[in-house]
C-alpha atoms as a PDB file:
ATOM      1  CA  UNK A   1       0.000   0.000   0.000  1.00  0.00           C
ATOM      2  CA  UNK A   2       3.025   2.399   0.718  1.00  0.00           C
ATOM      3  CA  UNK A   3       4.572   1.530  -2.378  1.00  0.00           C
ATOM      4  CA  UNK A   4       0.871   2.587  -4.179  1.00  0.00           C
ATOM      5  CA  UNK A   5       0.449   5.635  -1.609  1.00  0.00           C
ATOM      6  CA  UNK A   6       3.912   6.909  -3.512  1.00  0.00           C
ATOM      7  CA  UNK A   7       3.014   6.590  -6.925  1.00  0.00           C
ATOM      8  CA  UNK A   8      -0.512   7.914  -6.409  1.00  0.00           C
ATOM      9  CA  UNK A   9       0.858  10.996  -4.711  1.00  0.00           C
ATOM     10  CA  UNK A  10       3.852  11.375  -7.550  1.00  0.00           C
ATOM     11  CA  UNK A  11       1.532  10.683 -10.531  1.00  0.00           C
ATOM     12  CA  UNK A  12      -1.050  13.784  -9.058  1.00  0.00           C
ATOM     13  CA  UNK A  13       1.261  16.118  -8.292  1.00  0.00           C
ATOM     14  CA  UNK A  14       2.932  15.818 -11.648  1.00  0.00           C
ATOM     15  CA  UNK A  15      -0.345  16.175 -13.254  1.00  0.00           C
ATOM     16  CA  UNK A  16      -1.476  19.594 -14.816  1.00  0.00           C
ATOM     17  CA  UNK A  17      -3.771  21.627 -12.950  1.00  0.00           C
ATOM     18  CA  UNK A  18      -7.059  21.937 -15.034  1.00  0.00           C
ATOM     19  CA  UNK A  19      -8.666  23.857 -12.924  1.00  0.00           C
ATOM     20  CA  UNK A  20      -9.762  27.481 -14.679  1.00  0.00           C
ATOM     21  CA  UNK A  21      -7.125  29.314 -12.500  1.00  0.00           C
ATOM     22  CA  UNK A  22      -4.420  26.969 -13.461  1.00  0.00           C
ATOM     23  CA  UNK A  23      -2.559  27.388 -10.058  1.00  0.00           C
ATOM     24  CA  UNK A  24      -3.305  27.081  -6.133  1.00  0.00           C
ATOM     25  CA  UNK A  25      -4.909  30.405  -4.566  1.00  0.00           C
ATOM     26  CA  UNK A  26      -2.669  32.838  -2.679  1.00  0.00           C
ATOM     27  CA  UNK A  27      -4.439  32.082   0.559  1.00  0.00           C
ATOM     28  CA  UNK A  28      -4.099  28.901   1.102  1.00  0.00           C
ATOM     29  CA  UNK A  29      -0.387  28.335  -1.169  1.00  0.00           C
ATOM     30  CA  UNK A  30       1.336  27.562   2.244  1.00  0.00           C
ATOM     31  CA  UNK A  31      -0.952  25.147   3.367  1.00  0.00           C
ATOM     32  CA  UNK A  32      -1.290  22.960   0.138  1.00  0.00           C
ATOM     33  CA  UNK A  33       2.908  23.220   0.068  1.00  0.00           C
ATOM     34  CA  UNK A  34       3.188  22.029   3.696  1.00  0.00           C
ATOM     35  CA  UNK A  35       0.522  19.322   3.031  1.00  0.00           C
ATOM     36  CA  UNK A  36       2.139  17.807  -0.138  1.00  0.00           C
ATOM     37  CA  UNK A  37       5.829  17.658   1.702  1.00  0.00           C
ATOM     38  CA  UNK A  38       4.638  15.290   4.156  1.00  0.00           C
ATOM     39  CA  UNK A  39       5.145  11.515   3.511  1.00  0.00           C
ATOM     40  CA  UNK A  40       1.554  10.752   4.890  1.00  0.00           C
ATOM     41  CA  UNK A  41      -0.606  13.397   2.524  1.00  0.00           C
ATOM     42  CA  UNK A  42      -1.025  15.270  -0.729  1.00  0.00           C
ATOM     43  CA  UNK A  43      -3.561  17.105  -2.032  1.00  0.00           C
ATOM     44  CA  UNK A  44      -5.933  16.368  -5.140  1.00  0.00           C
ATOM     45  CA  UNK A  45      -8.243  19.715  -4.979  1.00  0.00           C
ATOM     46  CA  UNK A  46      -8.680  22.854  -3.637  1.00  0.00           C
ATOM     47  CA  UNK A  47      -9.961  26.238  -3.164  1.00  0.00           C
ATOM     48  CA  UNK A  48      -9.540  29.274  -1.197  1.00  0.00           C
ATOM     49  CA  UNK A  49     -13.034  29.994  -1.156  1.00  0.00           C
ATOM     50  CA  UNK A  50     -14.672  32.280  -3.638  1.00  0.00           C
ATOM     51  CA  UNK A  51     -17.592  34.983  -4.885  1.00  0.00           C
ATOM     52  CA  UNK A  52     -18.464  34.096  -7.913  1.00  0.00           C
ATOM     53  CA  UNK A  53     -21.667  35.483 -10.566  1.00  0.00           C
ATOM     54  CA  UNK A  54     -22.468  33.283 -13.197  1.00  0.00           C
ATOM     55  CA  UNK A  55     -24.929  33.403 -15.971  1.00  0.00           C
ATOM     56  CA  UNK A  56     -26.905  30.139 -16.280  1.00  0.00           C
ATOM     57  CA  UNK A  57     -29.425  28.859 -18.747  1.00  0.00           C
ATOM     58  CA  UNK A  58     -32.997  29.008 -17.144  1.00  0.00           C
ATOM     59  CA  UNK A  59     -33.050  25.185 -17.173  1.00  0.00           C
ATOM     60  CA  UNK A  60     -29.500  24.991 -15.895  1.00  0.00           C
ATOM     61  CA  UNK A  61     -28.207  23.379 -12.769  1.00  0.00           C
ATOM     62  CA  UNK A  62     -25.614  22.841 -10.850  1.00  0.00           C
ATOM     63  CA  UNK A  63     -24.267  19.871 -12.835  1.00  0.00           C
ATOM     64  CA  UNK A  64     -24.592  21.522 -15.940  1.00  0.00           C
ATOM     65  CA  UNK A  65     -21.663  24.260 -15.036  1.00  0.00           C
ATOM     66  CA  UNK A  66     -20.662  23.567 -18.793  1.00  0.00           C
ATOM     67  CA  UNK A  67     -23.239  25.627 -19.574  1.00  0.00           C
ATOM     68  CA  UNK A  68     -22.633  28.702 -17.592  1.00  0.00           C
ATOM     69  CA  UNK A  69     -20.442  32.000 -18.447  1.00  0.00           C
ATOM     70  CA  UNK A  70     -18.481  32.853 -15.088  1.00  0.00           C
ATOM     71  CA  UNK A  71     -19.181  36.783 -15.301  1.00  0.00           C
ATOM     72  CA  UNK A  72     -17.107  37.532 -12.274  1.00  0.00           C
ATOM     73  CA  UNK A  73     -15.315  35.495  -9.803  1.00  0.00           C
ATOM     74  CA  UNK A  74     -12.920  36.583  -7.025  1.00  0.00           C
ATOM     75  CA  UNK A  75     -10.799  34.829  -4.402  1.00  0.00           C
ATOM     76  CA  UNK A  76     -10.936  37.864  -1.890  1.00  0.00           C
ATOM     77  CA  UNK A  77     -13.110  40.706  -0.871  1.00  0.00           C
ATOM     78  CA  UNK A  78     -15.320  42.731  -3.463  1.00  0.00           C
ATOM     79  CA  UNK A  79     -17.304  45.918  -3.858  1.00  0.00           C
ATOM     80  CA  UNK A  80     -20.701  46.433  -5.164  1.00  0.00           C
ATOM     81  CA  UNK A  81     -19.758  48.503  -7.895  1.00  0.00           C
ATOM     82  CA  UNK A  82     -17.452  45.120  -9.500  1.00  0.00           C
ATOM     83  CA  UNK A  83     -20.918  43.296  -8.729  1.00  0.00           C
ATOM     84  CA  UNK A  84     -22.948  45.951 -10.902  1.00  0.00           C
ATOM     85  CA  UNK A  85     -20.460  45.823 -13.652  1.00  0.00           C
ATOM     86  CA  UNK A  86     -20.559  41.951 -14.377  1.00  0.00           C
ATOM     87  CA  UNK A  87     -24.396  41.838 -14.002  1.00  0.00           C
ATOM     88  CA  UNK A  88     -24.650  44.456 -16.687  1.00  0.00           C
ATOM     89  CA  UNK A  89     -22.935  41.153 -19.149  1.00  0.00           C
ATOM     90  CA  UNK A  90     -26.068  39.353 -18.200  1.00  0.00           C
ATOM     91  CA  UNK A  91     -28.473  37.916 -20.736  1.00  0.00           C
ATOM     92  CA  UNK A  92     -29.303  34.482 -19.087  1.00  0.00           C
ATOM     93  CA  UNK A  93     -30.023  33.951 -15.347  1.00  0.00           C
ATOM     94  CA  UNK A  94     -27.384  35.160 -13.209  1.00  0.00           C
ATOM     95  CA  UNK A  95     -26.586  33.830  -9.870  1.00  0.00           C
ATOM     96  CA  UNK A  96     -24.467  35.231  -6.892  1.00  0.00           C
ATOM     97  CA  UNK A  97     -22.135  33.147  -4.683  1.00  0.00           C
ATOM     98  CA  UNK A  98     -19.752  32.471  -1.884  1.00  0.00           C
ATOM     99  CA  UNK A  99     -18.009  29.213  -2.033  1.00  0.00           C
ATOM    100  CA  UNK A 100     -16.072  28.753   1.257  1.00  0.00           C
ATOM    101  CA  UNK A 101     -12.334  26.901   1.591  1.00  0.00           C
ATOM    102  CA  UNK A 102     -12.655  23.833   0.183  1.00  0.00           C
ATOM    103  CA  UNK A 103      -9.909  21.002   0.689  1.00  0.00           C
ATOM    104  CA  UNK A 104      -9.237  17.160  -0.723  1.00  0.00           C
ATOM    105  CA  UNK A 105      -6.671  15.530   1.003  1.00  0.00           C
ATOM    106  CA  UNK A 106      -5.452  11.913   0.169  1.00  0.00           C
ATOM    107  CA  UNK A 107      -3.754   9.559   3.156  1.00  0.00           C
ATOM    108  CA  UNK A 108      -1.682   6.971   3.650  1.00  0.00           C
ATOM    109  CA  UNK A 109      -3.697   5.573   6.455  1.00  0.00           C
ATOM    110  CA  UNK A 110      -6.544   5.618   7.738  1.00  0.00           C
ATOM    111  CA  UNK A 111      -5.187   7.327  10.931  1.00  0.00           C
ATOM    112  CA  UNK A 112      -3.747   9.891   8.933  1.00  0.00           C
ATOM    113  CA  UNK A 113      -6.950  11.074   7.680  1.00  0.00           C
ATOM    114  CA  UNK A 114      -8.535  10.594  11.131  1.00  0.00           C
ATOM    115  CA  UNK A 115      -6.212  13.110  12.052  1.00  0.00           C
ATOM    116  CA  UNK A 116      -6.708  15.582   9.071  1.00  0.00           C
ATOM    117  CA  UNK A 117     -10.451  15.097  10.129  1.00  0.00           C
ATOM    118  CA  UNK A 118      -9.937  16.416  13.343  1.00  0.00           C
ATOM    119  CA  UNK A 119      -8.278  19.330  12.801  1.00  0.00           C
ATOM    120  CA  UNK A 120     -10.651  20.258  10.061  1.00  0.00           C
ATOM    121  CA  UNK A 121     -13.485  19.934  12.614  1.00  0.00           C
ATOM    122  CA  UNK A 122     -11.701  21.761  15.704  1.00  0.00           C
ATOM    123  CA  UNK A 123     -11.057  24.922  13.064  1.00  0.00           C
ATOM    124  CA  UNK A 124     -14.501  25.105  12.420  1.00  0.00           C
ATOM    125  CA  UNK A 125     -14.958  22.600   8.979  1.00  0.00           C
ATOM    126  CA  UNK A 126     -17.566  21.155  10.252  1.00  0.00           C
ATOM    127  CA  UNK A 127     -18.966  19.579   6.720  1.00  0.00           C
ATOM    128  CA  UNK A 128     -15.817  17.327   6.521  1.00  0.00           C
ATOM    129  CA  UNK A 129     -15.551  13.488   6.230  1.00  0.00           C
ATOM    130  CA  UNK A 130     -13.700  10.908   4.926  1.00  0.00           C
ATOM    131  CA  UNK A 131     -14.051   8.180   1.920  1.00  0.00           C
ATOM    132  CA  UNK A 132     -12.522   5.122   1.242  1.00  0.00           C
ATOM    133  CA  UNK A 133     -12.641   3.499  -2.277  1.00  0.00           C
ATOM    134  CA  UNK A 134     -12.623   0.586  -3.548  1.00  0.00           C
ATOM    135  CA  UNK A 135      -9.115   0.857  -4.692  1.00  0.00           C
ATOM    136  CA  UNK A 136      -7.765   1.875  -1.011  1.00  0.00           C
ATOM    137  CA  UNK A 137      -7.534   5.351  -1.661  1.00  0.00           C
ATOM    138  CA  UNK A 138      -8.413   7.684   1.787  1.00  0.00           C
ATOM    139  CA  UNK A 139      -9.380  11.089   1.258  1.00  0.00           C
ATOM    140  CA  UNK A 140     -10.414  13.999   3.611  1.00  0.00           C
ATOM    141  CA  UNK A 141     -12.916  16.664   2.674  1.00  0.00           C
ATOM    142  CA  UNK A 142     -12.189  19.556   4.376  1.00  0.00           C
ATOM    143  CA  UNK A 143     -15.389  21.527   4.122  1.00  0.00           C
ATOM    144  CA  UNK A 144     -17.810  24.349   5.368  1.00  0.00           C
ATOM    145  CA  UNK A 145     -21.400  25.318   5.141  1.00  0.00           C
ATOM    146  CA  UNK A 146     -21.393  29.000   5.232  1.00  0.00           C
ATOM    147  CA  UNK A 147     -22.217  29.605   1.509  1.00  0.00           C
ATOM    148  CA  UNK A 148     -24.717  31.966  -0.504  1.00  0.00           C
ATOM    149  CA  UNK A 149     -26.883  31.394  -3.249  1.00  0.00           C
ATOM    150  CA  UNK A 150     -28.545  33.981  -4.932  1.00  0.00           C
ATOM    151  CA  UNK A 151     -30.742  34.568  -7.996  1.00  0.00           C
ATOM    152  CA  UNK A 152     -29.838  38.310  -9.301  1.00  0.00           C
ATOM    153  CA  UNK A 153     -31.398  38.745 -12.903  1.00  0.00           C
ATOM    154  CA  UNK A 154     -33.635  36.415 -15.302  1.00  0.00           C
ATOM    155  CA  UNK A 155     -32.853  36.628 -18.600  1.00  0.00           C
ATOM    156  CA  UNK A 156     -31.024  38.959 -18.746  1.00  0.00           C
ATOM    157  CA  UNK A 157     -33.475  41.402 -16.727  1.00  0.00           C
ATOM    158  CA  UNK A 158     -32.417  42.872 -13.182  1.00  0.00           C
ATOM    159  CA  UNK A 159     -34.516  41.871 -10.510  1.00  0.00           C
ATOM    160  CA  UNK A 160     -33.793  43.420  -7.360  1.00  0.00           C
ATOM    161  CA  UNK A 161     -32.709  46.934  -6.689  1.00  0.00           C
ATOM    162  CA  UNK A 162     -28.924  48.469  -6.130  1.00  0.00           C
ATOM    163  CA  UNK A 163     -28.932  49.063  -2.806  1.00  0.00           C
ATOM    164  CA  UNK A 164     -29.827  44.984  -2.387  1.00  0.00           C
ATOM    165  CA  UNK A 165     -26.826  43.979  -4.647  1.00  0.00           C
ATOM    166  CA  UNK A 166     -24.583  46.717  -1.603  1.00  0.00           C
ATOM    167  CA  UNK A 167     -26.354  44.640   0.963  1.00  0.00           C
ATOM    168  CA  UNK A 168     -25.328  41.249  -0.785  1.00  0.00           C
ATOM    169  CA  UNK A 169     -21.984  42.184  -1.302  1.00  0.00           C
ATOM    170  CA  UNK A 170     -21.528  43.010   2.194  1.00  0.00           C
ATOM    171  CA  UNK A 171     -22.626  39.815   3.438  1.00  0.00           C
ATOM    172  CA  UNK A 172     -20.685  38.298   0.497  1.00  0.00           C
ATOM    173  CA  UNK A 173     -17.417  39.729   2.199  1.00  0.00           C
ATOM    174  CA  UNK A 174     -18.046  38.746   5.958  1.00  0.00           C
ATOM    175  CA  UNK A 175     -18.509  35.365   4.756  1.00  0.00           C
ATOM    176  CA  UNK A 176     -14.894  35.665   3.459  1.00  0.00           C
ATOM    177  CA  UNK A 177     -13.656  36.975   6.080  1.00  0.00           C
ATOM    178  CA  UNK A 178     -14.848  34.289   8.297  1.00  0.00           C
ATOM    179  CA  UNK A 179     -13.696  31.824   5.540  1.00  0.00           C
ATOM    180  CA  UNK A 180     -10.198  33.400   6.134  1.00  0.00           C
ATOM    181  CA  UNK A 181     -10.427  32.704  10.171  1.00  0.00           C
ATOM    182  CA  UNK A 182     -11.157  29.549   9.879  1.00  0.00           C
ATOM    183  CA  UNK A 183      -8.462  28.812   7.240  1.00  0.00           C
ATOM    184  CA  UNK A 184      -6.176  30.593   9.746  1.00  0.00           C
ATOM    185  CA  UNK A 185      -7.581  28.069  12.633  1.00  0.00           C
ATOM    186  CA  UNK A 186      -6.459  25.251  10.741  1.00  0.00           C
ATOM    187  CA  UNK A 187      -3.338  26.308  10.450  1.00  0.00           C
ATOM    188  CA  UNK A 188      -2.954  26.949  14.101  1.00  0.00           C
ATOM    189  CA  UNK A 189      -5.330  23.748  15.351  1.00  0.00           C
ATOM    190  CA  UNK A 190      -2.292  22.059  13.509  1.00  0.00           C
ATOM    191  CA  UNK A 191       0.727  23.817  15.067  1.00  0.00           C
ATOM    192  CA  UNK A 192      -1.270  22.443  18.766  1.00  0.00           C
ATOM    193  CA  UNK A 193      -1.353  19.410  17.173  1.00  0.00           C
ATOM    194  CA  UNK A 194       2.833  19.168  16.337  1.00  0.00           C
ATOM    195  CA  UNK A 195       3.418  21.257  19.550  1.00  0.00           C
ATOM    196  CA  UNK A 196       1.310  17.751  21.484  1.00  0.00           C
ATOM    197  CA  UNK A 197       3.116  15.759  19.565  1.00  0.00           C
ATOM    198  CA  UNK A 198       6.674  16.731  20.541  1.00  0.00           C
ATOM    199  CA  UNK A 199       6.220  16.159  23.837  1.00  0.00           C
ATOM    200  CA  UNK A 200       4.293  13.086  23.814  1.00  0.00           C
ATOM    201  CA  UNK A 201       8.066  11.977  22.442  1.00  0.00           C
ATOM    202  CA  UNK A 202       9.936  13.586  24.893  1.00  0.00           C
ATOM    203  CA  UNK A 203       8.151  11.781  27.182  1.00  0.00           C
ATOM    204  CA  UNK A 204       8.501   8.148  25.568  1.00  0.00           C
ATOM    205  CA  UNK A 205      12.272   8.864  24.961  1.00  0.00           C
ATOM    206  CA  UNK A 206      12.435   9.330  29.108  1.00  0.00           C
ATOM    207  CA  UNK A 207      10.083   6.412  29.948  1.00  0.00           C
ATOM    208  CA  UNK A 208      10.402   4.327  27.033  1.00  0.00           C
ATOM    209  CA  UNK A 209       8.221   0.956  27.336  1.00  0.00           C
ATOM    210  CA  UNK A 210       9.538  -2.204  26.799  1.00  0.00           C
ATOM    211  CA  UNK A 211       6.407  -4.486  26.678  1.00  0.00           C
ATOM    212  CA  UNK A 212       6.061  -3.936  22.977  1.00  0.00           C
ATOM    213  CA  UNK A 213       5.802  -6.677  20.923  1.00  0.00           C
ATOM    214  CA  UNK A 214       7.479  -4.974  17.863  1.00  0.00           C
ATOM    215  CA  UNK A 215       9.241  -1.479  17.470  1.00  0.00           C
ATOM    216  CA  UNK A 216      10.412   1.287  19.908  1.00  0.00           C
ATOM    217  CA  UNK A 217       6.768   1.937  21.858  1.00  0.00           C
ATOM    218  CA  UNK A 218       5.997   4.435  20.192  1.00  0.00           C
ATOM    219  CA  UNK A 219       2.023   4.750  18.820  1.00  0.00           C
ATOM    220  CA  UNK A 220       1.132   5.201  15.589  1.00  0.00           C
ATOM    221  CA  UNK A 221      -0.855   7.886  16.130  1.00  0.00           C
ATOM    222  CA  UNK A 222       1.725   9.864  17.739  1.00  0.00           C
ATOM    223  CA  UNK A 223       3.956   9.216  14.749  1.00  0.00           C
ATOM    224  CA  UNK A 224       1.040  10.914  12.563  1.00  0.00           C
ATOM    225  CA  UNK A 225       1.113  13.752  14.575  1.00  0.00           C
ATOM    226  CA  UNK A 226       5.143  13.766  14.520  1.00  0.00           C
ATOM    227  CA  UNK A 227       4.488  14.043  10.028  1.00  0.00           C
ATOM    228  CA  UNK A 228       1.658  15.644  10.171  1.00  0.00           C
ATOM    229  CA  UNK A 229       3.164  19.305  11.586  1.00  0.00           C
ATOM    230  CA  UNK A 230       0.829  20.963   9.165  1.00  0.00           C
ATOM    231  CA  UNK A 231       1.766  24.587   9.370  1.00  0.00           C
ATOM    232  CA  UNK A 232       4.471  25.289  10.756  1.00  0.00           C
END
């Protein structure tokens, strides 16, 4: 499975990104790097979070993306007036919203992505799980709930005032602000975690066991947290 973990991890990360950025967002560069440098993880998807207005077929939905022209999309804060601009583009049924972070994470082990899944949840991800496939592959979705979804315009025509596209672009930006807190949780739920972690060894290096059937008595978990150091 090792041997597998390795190429999995060194065929993905050689892969082009297809995504329509082409490249990992600012935000969250540090975290993907750290991630991918650890033995026990690399990631297969991700994204900062995001406001996005997109112009959609009336019968569209969410599955049918192919048929949608992104009108505006930004990775941090906007203003009402950038809002107003793109919506004057529209001649299908636009749609405002906020995507929050968004992370994929394969593991090693099971353990590994036990662990992923707990820091997610302690930094306030708490729409994260894990899968297992049929071909062994672990993953951890690292995932929120505070999004926004709404209808602007219907073919083509404006339906709600100015002074509600202000509002919406207000909340628009606290959500991404709180997106950015909870990003910056993570990466301080996992410098606790490293910071445990060290002196869990300390202590097994000054009262090592010797009942162990196999190895140095040292748990795997606390080896996970040992690679896992995730932002430091």
């Amino acid at each position: 499975m090792d041997k597998t973990f390795g190429q999995w991890k060194k065929q993905c990360l050689n892969k082009l990104d297809l995504s329509k950025k082409g490249s990992v967002d600012q935000d969250i560069e540090h975290v993907v790097s750290l991630l991918n440098s650890c033995e026990e993880y690399f990631t297969t998807s991700s994204c900062s979070g995001r406001i996005i207005l997109i112009d959609g077929a009336p019968e569209s939905s969410d599955v049918q993306k192919q048929n949608c022209i992104w009108l505006f999309v930004s990775h941090q804060k906007c203003t009402s007036d950038d809002l107003v601009s793109a919506l004057a583009k529209s001649s299908r049924d636009a749609v405002l919203k906020f995507e929050p972070f968004v992370l994929h994470v394969q593991c090693r082990r099971l353990e590994d992505a036990q662990l992923m899944h707990s820091v997610a949840i302690n930094s306030g991800f708490r729409n994260s799980g894990l899968t297992v496939s049929k071909t062994g592959k672990i993953i951890t979705a690292v995932r929120s709930t505070h999004g926004l979804e709404v209808p602007l315009s219907h073919e083509g025509k404006l339906l709600v005032e100015h002074e509600y596209i202000h509002f919406l672009t207000h909340i628009a930006n606290q959500k991404m602000e709180e997106n950015l807190r909870r990003i910056h949780r993570l990466e301080t739920e996992g410098k606790e975690k490293n910071k445990t972690s060290v002196y869990k060894r300390r202590r097994k290096r000054e009262h090592p066991q010797t009942d162990c059937c196999h190895g140095d008595g040292t748990s795997s978990v606390e080896e996970l947290d040992d690679c896992l150091d995730l932002l430091t």
